[in-house]
Protein backbone atom coordinates (compact mmCIF):
# COMPACT_ATOMS: atom_id res chain seq x y z
CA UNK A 1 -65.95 -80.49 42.01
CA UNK A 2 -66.46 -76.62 41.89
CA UNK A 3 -62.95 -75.58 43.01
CA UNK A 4 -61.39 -78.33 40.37
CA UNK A 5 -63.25 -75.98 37.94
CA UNK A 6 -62.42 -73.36 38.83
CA UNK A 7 -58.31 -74.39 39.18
CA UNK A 8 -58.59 -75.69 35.47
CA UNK A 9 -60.34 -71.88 34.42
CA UNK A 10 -57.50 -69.99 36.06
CA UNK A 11 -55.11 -71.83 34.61
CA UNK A 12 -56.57 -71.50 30.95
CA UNK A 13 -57.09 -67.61 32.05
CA UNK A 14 -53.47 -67.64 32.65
CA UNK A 15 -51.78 -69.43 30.23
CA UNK A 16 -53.75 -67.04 27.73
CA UNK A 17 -52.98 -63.87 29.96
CA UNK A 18 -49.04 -65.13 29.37
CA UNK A 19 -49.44 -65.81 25.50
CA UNK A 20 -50.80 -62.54 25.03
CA UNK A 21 -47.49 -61.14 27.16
CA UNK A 22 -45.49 -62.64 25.51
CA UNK A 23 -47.16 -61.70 22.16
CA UNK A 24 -46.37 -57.91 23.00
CA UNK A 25 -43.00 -58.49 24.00
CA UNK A 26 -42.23 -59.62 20.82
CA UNK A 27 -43.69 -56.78 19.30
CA UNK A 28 -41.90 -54.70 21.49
CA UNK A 29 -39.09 -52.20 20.56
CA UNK A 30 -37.06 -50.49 23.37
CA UNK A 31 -35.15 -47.43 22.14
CA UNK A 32 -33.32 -45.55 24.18
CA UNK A 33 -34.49 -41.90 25.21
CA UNK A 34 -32.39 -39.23 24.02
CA UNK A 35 -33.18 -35.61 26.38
CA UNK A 36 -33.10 -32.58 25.05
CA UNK A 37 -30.66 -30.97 27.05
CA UNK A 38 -27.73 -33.04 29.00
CA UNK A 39 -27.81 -33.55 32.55
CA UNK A 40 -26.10 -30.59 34.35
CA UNK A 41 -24.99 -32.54 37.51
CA UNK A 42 -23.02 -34.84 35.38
CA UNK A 43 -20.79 -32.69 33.91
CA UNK A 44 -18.88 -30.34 36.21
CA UNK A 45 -15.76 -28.05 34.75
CA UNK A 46 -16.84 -29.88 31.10
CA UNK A 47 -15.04 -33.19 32.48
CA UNK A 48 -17.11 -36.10 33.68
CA UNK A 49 -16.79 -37.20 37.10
CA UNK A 50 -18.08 -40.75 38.62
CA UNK A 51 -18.32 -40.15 42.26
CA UNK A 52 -17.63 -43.66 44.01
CA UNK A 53 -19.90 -44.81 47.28
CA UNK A 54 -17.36 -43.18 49.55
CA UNK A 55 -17.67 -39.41 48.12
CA UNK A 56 -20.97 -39.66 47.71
CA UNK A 57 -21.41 -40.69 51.29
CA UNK A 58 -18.53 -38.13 52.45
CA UNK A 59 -20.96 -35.06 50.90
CA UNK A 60 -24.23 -36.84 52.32
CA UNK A 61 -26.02 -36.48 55.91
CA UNK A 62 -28.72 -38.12 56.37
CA UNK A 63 -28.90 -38.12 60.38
CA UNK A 64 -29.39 -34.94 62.55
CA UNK A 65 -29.26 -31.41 61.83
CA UNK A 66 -27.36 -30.93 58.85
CA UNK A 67 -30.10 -33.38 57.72
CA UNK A 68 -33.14 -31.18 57.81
């Protein structure tokens, strides 16, 4: 009889835990964060580059020396 009791309390402590949730999320306003100064890396020669998985991976080393 004890762990019935305690199964129906955690499920009232949850379903309140969610209502609050989703309370906040309602109240909840994302806005984007605008930095003070632009990233450096992203623009090189004032023209935007997108480096694909293939340059990025051309320029990276991750195993041996050139690693460290």
């Amino acid at each position: 009889m004890n762990m019935a009791i305690a199964f129906v309390a955690f499920l009232v402590v949850a379903l309140v835990l969610w209502g609050i949730g989703e309370l906040n999320y309602k109240g909840f306003h994302y806005e984007e964060d605008v930095p003070h100064h632009p990233d450096p890396t992203a623009h090189q020669g004032g023209e935007y580059k997108e480096l694909n998985l293939r340059d990025i991976l051309r320029d990276n080393s991750t195993k041996g020396y050139d690693a460290v």
